[in-house]
C-alpha atoms as a PDB file:
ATOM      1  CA  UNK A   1     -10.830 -28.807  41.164  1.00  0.00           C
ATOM      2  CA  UNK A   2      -9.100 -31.197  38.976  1.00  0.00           C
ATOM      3  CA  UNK A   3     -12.519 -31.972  37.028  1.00  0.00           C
ATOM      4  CA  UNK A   4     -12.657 -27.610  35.695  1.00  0.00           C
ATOM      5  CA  UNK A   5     -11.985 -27.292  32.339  1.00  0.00           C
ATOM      6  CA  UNK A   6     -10.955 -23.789  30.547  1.00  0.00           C
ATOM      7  CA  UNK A   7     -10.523 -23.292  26.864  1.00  0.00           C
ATOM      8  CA  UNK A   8      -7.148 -21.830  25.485  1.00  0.00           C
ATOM      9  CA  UNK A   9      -7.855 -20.279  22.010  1.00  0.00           C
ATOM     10  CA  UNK A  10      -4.134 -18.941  22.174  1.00  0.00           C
ATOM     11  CA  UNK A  11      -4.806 -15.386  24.506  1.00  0.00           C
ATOM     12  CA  UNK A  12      -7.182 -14.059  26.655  1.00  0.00           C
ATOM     13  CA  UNK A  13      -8.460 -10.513  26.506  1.00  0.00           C
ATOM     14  CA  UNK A  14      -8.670  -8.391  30.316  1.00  0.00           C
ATOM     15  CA  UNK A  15      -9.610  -4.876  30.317  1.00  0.00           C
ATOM     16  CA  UNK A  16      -7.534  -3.413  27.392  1.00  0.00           C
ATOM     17  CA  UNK A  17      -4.963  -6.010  27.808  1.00  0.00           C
ATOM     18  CA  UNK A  18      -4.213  -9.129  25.627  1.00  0.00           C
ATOM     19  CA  UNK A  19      -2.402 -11.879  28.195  1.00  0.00           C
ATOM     20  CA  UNK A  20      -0.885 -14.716  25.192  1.00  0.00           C
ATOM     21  CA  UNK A  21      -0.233 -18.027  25.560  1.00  0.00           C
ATOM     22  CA  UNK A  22       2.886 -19.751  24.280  1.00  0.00           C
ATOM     23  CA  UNK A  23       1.253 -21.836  21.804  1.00  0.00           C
ATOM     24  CA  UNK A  24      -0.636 -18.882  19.213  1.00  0.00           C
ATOM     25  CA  UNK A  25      -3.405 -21.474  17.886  1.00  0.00           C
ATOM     26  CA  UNK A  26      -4.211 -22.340  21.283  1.00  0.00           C
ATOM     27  CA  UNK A  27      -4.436 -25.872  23.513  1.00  0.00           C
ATOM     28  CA  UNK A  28      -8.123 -26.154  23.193  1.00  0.00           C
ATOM     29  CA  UNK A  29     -10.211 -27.406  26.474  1.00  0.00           C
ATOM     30  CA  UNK A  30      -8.078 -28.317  29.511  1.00  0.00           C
ATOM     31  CA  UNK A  31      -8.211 -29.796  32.913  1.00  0.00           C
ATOM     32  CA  UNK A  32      -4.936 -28.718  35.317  1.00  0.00           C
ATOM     33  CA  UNK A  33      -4.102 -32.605  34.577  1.00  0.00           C
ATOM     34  CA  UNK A  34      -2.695 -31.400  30.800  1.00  0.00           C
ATOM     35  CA  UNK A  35      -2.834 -27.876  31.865  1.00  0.00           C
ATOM     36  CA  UNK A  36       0.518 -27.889  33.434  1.00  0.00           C
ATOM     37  CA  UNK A  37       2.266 -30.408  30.901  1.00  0.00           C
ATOM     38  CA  UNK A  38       1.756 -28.012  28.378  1.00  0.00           C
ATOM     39  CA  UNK A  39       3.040 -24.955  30.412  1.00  0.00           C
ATOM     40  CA  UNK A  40      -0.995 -23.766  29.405  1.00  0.00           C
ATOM     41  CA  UNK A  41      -0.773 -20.011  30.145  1.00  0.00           C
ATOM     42  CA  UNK A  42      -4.516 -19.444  29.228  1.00  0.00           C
ATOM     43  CA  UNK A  43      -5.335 -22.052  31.995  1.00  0.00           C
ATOM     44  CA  UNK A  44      -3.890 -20.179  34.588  1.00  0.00           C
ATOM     45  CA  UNK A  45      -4.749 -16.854  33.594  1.00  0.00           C
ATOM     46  CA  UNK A  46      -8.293 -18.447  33.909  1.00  0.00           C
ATOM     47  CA  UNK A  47      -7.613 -19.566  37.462  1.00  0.00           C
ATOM     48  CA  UNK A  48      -6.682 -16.367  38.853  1.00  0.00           C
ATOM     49  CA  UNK A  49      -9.560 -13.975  35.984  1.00  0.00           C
ATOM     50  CA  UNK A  50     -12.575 -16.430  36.082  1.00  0.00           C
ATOM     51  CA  UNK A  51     -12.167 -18.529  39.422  1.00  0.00           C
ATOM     52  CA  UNK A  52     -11.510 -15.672  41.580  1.00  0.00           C
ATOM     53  CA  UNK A  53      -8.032 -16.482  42.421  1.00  0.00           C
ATOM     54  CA  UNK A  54      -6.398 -12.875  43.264  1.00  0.00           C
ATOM     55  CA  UNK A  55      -3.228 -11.747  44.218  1.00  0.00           C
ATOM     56  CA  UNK A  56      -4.177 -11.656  47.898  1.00  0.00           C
ATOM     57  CA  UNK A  57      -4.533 -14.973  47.911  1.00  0.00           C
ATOM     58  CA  UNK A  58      -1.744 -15.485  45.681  1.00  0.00           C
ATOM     59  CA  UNK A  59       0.042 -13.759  48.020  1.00  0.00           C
ATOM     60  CA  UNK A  60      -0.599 -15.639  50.980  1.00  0.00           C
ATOM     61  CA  UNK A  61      -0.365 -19.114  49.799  1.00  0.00           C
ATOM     62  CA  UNK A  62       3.058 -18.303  48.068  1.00  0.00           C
ATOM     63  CA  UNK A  63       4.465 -17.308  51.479  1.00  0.00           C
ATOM     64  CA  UNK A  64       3.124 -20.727  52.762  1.00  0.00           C
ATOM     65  CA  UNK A  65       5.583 -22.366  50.194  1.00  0.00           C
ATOM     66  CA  UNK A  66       8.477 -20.587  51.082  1.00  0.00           C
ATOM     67  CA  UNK A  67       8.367 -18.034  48.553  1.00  0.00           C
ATOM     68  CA  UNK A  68       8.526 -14.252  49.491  1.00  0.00           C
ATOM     69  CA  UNK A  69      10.925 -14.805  52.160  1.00  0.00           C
ATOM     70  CA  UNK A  70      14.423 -15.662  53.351  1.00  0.00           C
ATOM     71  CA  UNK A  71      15.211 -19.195  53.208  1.00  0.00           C
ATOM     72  CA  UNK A  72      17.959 -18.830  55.604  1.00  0.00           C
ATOM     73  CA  UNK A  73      20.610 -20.492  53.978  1.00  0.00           C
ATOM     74  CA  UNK A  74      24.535 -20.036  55.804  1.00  0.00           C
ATOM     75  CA  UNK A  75      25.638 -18.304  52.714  1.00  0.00           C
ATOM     76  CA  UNK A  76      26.053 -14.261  52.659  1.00  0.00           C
ATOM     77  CA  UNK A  77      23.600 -12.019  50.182  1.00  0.00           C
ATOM     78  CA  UNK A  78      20.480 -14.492  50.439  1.00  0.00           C
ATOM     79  CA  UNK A  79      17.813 -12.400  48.694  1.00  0.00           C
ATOM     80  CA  UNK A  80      14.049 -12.748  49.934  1.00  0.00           C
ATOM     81  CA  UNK A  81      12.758 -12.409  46.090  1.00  0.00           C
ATOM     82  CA  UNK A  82       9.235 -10.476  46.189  1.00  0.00           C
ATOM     83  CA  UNK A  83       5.879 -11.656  45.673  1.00  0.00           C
ATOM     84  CA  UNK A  84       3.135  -8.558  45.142  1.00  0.00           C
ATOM     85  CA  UNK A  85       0.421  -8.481  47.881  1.00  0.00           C
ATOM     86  CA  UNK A  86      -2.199  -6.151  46.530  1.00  0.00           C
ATOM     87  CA  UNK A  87      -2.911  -5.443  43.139  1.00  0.00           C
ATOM     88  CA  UNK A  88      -3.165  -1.995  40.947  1.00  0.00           C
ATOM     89  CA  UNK A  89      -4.146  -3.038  37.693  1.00  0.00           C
ATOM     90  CA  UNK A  90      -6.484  -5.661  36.361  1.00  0.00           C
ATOM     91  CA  UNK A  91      -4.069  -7.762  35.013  1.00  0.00           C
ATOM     92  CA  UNK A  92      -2.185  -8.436  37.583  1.00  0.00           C
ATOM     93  CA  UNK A  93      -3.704 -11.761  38.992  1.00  0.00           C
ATOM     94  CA  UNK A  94      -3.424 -13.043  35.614  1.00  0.00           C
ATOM     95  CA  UNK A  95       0.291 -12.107  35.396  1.00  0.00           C
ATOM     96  CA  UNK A  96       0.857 -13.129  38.553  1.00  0.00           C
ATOM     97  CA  UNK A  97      -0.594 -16.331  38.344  1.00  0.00           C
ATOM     98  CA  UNK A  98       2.104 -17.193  35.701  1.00  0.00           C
ATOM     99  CA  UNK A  99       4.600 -16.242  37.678  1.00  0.00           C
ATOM    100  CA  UNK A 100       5.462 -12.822  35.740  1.00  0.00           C
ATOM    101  CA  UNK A 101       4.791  -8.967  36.682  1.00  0.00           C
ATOM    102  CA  UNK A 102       6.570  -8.450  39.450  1.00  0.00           C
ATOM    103  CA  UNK A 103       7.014 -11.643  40.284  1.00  0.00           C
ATOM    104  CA  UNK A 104      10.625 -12.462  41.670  1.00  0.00           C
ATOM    105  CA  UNK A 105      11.818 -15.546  42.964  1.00  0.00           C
ATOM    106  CA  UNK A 106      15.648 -17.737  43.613  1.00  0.00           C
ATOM    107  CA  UNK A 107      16.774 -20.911  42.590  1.00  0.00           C
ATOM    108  CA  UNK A 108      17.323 -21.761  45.833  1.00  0.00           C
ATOM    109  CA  UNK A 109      13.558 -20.624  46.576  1.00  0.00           C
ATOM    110  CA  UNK A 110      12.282 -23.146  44.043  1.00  0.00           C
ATOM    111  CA  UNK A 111      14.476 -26.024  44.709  1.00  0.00           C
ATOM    112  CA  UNK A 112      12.241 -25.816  48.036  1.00  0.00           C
ATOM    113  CA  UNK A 113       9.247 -25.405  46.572  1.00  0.00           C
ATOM    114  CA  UNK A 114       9.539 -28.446  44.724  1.00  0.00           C
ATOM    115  CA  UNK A 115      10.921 -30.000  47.685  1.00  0.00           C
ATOM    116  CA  UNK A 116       7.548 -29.729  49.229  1.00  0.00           C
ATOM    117  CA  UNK A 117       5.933 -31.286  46.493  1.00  0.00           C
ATOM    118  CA  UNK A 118       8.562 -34.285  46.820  1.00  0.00           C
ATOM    119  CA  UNK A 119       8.411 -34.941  50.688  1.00  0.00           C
ATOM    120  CA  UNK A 120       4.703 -34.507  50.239  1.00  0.00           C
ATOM    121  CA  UNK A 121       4.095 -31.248  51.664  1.00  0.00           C
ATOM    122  CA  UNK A 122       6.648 -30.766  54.192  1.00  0.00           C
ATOM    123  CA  UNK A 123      10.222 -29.334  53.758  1.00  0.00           C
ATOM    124  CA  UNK A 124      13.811 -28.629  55.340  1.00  0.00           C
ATOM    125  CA  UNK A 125      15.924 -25.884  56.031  1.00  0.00           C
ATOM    126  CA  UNK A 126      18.765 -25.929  53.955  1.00  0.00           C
ATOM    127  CA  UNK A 127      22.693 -26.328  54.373  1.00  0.00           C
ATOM    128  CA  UNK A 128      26.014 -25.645  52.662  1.00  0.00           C
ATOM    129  CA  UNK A 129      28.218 -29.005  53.608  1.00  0.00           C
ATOM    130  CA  UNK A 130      31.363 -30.317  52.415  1.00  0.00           C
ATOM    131  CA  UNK A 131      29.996 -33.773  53.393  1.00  0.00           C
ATOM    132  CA  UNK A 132      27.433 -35.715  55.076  1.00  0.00           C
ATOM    133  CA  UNK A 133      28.463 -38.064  58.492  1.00  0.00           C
ATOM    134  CA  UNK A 134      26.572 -39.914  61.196  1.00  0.00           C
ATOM    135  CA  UNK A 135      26.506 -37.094  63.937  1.00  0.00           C
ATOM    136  CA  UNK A 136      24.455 -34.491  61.713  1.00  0.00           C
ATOM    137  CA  UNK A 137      21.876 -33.123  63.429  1.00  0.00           C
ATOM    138  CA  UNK A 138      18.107 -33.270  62.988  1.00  0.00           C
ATOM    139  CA  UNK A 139      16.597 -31.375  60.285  1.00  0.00           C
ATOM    140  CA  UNK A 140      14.937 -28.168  60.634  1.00  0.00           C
ATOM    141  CA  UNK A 141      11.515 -28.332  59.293  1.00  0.00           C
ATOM    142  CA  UNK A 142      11.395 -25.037  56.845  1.00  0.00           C
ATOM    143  CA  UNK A 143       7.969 -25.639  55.550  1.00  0.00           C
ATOM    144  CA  UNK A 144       4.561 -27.863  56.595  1.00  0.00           C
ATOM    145  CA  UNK A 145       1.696 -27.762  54.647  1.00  0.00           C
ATOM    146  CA  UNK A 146       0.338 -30.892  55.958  1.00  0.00           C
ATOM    147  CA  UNK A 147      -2.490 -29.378  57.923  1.00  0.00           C
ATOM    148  CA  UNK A 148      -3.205 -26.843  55.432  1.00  0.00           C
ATOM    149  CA  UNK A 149      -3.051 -28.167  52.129  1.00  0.00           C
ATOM    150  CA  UNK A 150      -4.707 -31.832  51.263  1.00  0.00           C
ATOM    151  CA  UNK A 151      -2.571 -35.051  50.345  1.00  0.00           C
ATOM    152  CA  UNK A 152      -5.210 -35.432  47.295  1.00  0.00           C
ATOM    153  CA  UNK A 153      -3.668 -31.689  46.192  1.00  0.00           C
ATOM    154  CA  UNK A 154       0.184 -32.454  47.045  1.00  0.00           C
ATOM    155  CA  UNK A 155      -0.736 -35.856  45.349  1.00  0.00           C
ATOM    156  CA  UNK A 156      -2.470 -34.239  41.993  1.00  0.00           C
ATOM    157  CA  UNK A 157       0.580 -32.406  41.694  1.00  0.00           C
ATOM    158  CA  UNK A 158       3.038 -35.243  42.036  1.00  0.00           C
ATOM    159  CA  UNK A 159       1.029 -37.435  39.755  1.00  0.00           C
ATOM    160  CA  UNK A 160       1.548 -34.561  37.319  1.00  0.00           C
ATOM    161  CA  UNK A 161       5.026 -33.700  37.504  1.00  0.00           C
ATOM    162  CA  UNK A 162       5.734 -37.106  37.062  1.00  0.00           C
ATOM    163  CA  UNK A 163       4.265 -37.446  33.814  1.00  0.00           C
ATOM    164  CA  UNK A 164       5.957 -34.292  32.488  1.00  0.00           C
ATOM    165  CA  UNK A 165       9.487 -36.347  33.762  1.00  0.00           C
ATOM    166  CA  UNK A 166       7.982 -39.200  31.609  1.00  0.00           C
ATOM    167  CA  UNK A 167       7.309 -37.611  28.563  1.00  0.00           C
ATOM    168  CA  UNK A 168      10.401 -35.099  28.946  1.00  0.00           C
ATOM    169  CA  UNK A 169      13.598 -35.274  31.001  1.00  0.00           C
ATOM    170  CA  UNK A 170      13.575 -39.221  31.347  1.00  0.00           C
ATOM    171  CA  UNK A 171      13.798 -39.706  27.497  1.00  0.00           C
ATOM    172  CA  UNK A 172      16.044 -36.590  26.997  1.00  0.00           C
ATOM    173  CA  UNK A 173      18.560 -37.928  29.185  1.00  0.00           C
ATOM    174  CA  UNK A 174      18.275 -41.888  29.200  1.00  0.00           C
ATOM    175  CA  UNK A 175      17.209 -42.445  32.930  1.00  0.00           C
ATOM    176  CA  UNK A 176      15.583 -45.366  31.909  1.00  0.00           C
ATOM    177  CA  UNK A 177      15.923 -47.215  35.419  1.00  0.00           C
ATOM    178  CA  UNK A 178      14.943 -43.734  37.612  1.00  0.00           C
ATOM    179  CA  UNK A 179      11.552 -42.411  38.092  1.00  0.00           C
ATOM    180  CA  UNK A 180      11.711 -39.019  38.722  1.00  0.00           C
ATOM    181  CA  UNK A 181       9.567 -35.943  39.355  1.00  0.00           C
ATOM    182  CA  UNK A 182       9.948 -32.261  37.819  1.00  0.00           C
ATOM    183  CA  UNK A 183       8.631 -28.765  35.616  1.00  0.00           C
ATOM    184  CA  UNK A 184      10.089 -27.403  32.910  1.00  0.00           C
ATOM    185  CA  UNK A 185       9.582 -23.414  33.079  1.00  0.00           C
ATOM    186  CA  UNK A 186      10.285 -20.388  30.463  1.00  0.00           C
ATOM    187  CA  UNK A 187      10.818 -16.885  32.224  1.00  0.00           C
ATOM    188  CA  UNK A 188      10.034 -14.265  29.781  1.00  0.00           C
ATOM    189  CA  UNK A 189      12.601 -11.453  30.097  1.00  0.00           C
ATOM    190  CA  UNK A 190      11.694  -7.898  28.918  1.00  0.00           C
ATOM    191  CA  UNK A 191      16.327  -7.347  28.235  1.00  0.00           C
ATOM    192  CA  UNK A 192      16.926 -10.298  26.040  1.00  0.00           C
ATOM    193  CA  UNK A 193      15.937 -14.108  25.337  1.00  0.00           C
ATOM    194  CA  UNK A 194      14.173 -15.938  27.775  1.00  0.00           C
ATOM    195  CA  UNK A 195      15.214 -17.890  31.236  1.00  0.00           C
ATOM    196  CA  UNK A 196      15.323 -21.555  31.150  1.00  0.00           C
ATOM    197  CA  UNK A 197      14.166 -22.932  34.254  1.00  0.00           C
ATOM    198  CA  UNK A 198      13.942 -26.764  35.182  1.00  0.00           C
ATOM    199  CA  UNK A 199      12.918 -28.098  38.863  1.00  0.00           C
ATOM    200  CA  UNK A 200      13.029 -31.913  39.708  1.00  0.00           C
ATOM    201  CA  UNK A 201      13.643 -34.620  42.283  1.00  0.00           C
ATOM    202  CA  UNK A 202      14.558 -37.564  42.422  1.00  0.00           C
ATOM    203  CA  UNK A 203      13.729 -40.915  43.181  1.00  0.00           C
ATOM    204  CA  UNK A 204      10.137 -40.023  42.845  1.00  0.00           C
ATOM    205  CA  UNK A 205       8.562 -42.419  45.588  1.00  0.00           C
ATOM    206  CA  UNK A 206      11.196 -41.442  48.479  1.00  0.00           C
ATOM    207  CA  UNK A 207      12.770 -37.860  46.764  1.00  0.00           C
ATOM    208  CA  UNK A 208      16.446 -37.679  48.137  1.00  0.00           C
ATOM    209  CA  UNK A 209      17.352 -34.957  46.034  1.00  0.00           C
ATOM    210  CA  UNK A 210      15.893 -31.888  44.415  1.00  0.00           C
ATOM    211  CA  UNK A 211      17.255 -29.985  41.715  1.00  0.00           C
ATOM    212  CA  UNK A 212      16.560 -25.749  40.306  1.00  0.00           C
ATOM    213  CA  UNK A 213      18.188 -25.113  37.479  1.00  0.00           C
ATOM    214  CA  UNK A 214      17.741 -21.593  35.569  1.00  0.00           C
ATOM    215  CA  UNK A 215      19.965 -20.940  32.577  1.00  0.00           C
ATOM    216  CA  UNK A 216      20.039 -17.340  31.853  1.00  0.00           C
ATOM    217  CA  UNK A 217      18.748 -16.245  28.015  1.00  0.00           C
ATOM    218  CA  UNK A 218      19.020 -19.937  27.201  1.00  0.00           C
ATOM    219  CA  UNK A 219      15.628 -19.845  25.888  1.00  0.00           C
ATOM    220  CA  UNK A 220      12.975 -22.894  26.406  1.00  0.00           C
ATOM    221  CA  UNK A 221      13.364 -24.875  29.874  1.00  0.00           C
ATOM    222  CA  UNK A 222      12.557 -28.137  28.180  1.00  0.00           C
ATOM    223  CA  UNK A 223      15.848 -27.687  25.981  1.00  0.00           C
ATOM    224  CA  UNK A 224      18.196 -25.882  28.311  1.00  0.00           C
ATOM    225  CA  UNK A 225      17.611 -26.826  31.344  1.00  0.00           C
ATOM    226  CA  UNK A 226      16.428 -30.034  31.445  1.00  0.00           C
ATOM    227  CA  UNK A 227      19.047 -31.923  30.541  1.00  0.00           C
ATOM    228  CA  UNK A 228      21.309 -30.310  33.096  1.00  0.00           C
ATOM    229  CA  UNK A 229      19.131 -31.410  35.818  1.00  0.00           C
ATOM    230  CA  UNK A 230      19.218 -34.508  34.123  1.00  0.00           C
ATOM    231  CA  UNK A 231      22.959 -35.031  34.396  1.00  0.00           C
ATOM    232  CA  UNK A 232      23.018 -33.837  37.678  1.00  0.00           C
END
């Protein structure tokens, strides 16, 4: 729960394996509250290693967000992305639970994922337009979560994204008079430098838009990607 508290001394050891954290000298004890700030890898390898979160589950609650799937988008060549459902080595959770090993996911996959966390759990299908009018019809609810997962969860998440706007994206691009909610993310990439990755919404009390933005080999989310969610 939000209370749990793992130590990052910089890595974790599983099996043979050494799973690293971003920051070598570590982030000391954390709650999921400054966990996810600090992109914590440690944290999260601890979720899925020591609290018994596994791929199966993983799995399952992934598919719940939208991920894993077809979005259904009217645009040709959608990909579905791929999210493992059993594991074969014993650091997969941990990988996995970061978001790496075989981990694959779109843009257009994550824009609704943070969607959900922005309309507080629920989601729509989404559209290519050339503009909006008065005759559109109703919205096609994509994803619900509200009788699965609790408002104090969708709200613990909000709450943090919001502060990692604060203390990031608001300052880097001067949106002094717009609160706003979002995750910077760093995709580690086994060809070449890493994928920036930025996700965000906006206004934060009543989101009316959401925002992926992945920069490829652009290195750290927080500098590359950021500010072009930002501007947009």
């Amino acid at each position: 729960d939000e209370t749990t508290r793992f130590f990052c001394s910089g890595s974790l050891r599983v099996g043979n394996r050494t799973f690293r954290c971003h920051k070598a000298g570590g982030h000391g004890s954390l709650t999921v509250r400054e966990a996810i700030p600090r992109s914590c890898n440690v944290f999260f390898y601890n979720v899925a290693y020591r609290a018994g979160l596994d791929v199966p589950a993983m799995h399952k609650y992934a598919l719940m967000y939208g991920l894993g799937k077809k979005i259904g988008i009217d645009l040709p060549g959608e990909r579905r992305g791929f999210i493992p459902e059993q594991s074969k080595y014993s650091g997969d959770s941990v990988n996995t639970a970061i978001g790496q090993g075989m981990v694959l996911v779109t843009p257009l996959q994550m824009a609704n994922v943070i969607s959900v966390i922005a309309n507080r759990g629920v989601s729509y299908k989404p559209h290519l337009v050339r503009l909006l009018n008065g005759s559109q019809n109703k919205p096609e609810i994509l994803v619900d979560l509200r009788d699965q997962v609790s408002s104090n969860t969708i709200n613990l998440i909000r709450d943090v994204v919001l502060n990692v706007a604060r203390a990031g994206l608001n300052k880097e691009v001067n949106l002094k008079n717009l609160q706003t909610g979002g995750k910077t993310g760093t995709a580690q990439n086994p060809h070449g430098n890493e994928h920036a990755w930025y996700l965000g919404f906006a206004p934060f009390d009543i989101a009316r838009i959401a925002v992926a933005v992945v920069v490829e080999n652009a290195g750290r989310g927080a500098e590359a990607a950021a500010p072009i969610a930002g501007q947009m």
